[in-house]
N, C-alpha and C. Protein backbone atom coordinates (compact mmCIF):
# COMPACT_ATOMS: atom_id res chain seq x y z
N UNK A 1 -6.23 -7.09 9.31
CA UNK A 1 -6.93 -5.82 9.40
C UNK A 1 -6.41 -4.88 8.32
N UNK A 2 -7.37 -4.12 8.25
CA UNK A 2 -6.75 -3.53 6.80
C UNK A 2 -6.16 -1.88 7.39
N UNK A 3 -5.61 -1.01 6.60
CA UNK A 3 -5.23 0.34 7.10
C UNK A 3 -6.21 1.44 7.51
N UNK A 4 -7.65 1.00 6.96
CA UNK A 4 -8.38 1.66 7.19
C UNK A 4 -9.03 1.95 7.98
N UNK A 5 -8.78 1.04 9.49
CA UNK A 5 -9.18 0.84 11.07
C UNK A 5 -7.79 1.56 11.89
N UNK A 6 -7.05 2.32 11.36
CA UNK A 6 -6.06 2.59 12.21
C UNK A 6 -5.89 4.27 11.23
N UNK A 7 -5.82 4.64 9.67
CA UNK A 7 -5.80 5.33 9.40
C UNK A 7 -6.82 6.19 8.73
N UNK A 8 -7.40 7.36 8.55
CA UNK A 8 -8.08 7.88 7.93
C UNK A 8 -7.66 8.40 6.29
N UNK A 9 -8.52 8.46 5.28
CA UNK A 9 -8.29 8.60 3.96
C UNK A 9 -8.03 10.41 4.08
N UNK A 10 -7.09 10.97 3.42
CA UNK A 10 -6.84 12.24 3.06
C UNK A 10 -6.73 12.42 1.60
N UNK A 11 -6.34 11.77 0.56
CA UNK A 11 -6.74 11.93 -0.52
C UNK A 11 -6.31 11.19 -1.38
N UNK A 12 -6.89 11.15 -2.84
CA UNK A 12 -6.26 10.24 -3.78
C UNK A 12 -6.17 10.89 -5.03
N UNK A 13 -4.97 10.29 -5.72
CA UNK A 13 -4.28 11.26 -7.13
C UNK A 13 -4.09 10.42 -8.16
N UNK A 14 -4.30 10.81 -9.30
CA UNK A 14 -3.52 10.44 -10.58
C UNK A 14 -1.55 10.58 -10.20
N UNK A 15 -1.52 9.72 -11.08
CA UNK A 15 0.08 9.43 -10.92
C UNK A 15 0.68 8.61 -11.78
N UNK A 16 2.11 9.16 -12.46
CA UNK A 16 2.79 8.18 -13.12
C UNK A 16 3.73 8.08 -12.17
N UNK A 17 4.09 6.50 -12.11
CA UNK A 17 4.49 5.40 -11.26
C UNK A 17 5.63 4.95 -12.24
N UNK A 18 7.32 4.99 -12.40
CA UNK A 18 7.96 4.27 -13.47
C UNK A 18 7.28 3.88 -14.48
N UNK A 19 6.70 4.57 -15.45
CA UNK A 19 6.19 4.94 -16.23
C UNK A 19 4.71 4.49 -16.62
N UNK A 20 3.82 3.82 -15.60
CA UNK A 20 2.82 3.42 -15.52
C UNK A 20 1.42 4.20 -14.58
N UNK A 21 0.29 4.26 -15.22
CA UNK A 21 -0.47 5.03 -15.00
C UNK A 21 -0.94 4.74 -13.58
N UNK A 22 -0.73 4.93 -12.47
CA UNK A 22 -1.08 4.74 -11.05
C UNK A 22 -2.02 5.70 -10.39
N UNK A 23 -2.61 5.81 -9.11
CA UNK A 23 -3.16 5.91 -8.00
C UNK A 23 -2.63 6.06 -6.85
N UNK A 24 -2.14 7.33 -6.73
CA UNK A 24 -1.87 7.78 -5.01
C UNK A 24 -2.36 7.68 -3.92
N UNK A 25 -3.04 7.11 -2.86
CA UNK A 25 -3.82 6.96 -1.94
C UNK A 25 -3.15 7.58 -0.58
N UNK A 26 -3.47 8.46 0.21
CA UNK A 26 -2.89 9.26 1.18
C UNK A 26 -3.46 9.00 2.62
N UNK A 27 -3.21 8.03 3.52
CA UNK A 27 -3.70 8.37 4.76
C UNK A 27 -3.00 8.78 5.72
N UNK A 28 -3.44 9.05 6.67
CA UNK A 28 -3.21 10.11 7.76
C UNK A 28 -3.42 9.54 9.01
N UNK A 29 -2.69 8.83 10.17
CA UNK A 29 -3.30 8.67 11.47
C UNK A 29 -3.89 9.70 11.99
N UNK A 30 -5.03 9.49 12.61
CA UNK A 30 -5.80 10.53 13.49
C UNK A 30 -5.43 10.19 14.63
N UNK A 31 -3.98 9.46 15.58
CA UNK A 31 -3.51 9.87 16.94
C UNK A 31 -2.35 9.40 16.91
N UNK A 32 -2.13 9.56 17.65
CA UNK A 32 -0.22 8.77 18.27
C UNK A 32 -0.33 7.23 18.12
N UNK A 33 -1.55 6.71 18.20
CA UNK A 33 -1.00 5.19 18.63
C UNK A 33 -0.80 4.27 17.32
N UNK A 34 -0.70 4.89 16.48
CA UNK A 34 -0.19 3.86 14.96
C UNK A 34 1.51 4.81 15.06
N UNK A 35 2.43 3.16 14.25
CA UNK A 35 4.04 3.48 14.46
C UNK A 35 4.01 4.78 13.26
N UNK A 36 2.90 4.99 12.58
CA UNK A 36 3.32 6.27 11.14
C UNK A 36 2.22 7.14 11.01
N UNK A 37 2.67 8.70 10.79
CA UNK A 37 1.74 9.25 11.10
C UNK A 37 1.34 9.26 9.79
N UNK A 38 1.89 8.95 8.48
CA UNK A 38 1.21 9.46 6.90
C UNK A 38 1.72 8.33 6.34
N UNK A 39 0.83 7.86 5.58
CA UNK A 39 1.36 6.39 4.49
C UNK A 39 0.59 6.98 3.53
N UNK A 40 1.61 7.23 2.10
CA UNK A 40 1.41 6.76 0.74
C UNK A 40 1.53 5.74 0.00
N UNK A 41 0.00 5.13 -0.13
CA UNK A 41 0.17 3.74 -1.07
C UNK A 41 -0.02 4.49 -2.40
N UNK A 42 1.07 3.66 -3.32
CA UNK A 42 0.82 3.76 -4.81
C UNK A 42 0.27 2.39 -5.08
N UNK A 43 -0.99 2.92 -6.05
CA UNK A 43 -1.56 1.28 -6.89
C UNK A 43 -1.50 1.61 -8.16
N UNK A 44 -1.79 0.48 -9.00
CA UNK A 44 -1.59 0.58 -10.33
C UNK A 44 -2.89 0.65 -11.00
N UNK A 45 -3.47 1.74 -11.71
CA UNK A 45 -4.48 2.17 -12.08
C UNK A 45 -4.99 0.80 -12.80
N UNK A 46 -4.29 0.26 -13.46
CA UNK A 46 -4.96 -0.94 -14.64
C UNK A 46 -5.31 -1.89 -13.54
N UNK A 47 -4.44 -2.77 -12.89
CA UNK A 47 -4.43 -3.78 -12.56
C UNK A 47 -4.93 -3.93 -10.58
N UNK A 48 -4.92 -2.65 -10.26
CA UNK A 48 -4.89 -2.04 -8.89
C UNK A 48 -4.49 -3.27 -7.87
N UNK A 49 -2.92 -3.53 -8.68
CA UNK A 49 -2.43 -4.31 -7.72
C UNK A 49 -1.01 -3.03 -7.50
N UNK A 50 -0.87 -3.16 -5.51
CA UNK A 50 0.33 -2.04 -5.60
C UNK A 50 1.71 -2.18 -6.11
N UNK A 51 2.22 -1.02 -6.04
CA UNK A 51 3.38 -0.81 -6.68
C UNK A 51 4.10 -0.35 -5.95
N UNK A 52 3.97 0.35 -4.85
CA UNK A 52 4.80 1.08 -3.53
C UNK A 52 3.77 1.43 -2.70
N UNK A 53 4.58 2.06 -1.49
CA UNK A 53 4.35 2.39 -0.21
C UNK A 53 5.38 3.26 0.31
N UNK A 54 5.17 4.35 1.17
CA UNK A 54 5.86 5.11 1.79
C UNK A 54 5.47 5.55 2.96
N UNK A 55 6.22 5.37 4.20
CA UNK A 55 5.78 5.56 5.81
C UNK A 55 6.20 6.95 6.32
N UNK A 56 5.70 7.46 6.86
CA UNK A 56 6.57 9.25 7.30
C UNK A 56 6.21 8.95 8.78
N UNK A 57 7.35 9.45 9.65
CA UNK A 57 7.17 9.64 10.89
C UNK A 57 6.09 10.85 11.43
N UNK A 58 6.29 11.02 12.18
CA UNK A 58 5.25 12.00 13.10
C UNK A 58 5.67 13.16 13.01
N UNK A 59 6.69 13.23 12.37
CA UNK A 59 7.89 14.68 12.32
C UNK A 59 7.73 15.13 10.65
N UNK A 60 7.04 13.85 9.95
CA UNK A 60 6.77 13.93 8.81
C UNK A 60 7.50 14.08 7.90
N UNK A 61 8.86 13.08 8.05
CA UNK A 61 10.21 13.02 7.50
C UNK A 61 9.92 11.10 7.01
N UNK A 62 10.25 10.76 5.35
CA UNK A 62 9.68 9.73 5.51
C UNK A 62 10.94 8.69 5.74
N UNK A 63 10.57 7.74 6.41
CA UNK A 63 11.86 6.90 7.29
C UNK A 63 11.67 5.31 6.68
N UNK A 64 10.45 4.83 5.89
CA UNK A 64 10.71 3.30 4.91
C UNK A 64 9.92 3.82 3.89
N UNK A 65 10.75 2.51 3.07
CA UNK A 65 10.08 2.96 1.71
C UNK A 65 9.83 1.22 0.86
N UNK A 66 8.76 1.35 0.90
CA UNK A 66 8.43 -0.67 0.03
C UNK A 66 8.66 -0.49 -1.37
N UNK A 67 8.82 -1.37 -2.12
CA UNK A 67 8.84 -1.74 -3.72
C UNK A 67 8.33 -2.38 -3.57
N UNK A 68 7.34 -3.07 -4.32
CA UNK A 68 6.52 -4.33 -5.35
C UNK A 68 7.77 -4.69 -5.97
N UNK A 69 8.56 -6.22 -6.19
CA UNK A 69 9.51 -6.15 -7.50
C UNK A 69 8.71 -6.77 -8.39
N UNK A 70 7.97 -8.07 -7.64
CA UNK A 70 7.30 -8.79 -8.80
C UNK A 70 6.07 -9.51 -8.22
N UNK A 71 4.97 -9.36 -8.78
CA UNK A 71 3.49 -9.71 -8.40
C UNK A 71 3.55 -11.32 -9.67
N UNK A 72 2.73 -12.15 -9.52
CA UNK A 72 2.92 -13.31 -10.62
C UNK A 72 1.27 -13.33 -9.74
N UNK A 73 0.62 -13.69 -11.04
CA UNK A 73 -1.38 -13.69 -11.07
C UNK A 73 -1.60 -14.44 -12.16
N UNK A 74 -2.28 -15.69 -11.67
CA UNK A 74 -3.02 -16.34 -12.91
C UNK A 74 -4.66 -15.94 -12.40
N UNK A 75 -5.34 -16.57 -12.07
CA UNK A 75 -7.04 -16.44 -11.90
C UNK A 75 -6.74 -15.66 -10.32
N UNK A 76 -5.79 -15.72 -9.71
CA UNK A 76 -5.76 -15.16 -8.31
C UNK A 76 -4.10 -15.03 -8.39
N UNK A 77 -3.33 -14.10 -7.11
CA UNK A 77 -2.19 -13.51 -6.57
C UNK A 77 -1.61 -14.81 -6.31
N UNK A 78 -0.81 -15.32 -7.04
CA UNK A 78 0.00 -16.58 -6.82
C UNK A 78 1.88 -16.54 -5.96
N UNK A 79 2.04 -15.17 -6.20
CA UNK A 79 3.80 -14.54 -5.39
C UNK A 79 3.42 -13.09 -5.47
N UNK A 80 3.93 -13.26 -4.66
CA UNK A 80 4.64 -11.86 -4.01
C UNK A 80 6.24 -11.41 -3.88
N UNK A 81 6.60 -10.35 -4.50
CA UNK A 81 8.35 -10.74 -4.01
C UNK A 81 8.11 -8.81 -3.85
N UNK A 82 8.59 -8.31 -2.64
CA UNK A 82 9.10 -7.14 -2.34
C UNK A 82 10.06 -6.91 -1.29
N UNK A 83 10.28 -5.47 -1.45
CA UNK A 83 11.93 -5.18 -0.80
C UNK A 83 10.68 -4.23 -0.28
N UNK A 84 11.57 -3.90 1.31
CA UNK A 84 10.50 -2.81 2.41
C UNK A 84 12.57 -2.29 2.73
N UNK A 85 12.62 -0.72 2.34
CA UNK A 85 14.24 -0.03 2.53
C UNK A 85 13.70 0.63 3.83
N UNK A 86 14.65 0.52 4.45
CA UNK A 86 14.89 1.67 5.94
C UNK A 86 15.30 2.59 5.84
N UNK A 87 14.96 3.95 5.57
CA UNK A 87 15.46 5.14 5.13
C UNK A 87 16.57 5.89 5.91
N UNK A 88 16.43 5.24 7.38
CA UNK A 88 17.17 5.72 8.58
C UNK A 88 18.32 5.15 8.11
N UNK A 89 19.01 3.96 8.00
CA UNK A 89 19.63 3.19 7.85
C UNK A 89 20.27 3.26 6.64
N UNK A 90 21.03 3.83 5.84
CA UNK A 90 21.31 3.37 4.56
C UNK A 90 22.01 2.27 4.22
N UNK A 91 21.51 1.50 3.58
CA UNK A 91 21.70 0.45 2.94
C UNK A 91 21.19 -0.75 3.50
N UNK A 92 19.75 -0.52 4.41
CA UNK A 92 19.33 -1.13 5.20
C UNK A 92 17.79 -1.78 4.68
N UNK A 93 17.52 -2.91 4.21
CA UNK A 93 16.78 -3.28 3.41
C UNK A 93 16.37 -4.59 3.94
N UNK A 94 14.80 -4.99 3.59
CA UNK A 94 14.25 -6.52 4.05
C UNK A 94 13.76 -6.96 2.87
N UNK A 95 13.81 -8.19 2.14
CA UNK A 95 12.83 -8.80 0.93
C UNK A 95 12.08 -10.14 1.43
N UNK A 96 11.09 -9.47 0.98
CA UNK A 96 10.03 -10.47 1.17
C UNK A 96 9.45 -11.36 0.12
N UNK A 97 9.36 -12.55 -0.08
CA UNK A 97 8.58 -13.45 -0.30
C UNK A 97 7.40 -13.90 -0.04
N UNK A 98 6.12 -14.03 -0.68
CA UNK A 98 4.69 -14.48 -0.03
C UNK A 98 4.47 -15.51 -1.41
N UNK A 99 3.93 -16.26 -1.22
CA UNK A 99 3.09 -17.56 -1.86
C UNK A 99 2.56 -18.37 -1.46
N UNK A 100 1.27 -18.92 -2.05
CA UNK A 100 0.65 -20.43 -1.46
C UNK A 100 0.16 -19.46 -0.49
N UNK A 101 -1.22 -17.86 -1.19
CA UNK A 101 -2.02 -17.77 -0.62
C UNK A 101 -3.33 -18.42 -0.07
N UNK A 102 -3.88 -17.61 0.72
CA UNK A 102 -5.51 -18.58 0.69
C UNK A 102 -6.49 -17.21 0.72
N UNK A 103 -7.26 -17.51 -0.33
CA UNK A 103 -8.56 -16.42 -0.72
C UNK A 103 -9.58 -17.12 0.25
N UNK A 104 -10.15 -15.62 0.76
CA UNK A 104 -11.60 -16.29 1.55
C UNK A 104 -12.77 -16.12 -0.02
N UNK A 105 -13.76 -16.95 0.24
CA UNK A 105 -14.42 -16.92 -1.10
C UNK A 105 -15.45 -15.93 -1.23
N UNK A 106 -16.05 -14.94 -0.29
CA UNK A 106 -16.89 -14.63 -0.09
C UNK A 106 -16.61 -12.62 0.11
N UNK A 107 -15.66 -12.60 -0.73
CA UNK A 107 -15.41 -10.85 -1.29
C UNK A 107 -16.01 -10.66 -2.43
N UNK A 108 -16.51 -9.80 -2.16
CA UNK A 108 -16.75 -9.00 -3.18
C UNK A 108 -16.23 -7.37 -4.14
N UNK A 109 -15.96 -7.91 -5.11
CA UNK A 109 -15.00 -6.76 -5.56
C UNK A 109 -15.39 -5.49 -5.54
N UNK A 110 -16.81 -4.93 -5.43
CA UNK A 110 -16.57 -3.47 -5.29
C UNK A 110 -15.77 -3.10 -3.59
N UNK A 111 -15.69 -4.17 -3.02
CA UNK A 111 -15.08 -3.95 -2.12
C UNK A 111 -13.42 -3.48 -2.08
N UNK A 112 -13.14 -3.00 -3.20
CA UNK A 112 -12.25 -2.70 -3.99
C UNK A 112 -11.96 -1.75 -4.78
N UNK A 113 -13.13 -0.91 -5.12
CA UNK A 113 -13.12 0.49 -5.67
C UNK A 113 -13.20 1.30 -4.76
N UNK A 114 -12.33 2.41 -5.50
CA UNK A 114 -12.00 3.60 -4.88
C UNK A 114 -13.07 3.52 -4.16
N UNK A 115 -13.92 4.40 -4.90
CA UNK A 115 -15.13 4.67 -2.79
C UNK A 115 -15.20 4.05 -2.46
N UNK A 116 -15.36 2.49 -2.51
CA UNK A 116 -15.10 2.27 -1.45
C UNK A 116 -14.30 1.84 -0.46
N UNK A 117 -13.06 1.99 -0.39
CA UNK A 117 -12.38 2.21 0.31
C UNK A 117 -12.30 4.14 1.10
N UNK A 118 -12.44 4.94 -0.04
CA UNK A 118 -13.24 5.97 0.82
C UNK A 118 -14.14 5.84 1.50
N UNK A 119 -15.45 5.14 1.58
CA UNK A 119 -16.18 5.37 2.38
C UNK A 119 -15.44 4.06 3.44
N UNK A 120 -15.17 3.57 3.46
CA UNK A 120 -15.10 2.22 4.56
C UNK A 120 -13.24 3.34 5.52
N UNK A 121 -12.98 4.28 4.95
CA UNK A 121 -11.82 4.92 5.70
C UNK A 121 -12.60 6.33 6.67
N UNK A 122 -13.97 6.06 6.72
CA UNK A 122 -14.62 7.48 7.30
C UNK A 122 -15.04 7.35 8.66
């Protein structure tokens, strides 16, 4: 399921990202029952594969924080390697590994531009 069945869109920004031209994306739970009330995804304007993530509690203090370290793409997303930090916790950190995805064949990429993901967050 994607974030957009649990959160609503509040806005999106230009952004330099470690020195790369990115995309701020801002949602907002509209109740108590998601664990975060505000997630900032950063994507990467060129490639709009992400680059971070940031979770804020309900108190709106932000408590994890993800890195992208390394994306690897030939014709499709072949690895994944990111670190998700616990902000509560210092020095409290998970890395993740993903590979040997499986694409369903039947997306379509504007399913992928900005609006629409604005409109599919309304």
């Amino acid at each position: 399921m994607s974030l957009g069945f649990f959160y609503n869109f509040e806005s999106a920004s230009d952004v330099i990202y470690e020195e790369k031209k990115a995309v701020q994306i801002n949602l907002k739970s509209p109740s108590k029952s998601t664990s975060y009330y505000r997630i900032e995804s950063v994507i990467d304007a060129e490639t709009f594969l992400p680059l971070a993530r940031y979770y804020y509690s309900y108190s709106n203090q932000k408590i994890k924080e993800m890195k992208v370290n390394e994306i690897r793409k030939g014709k499709k997303i072949e690895y994944v390697k990111l670190t998700m930090y616990d902000l509560l916790k210092k020095g409290t950190y998970t890395e993740v590994e993903m590979k040997d995805f499986e694409f369903p064949a039947n997306l379509d990429d504007k399913m992928f531009t900005k609006r629409y993901m604005e409109l599919a967050s309304e």
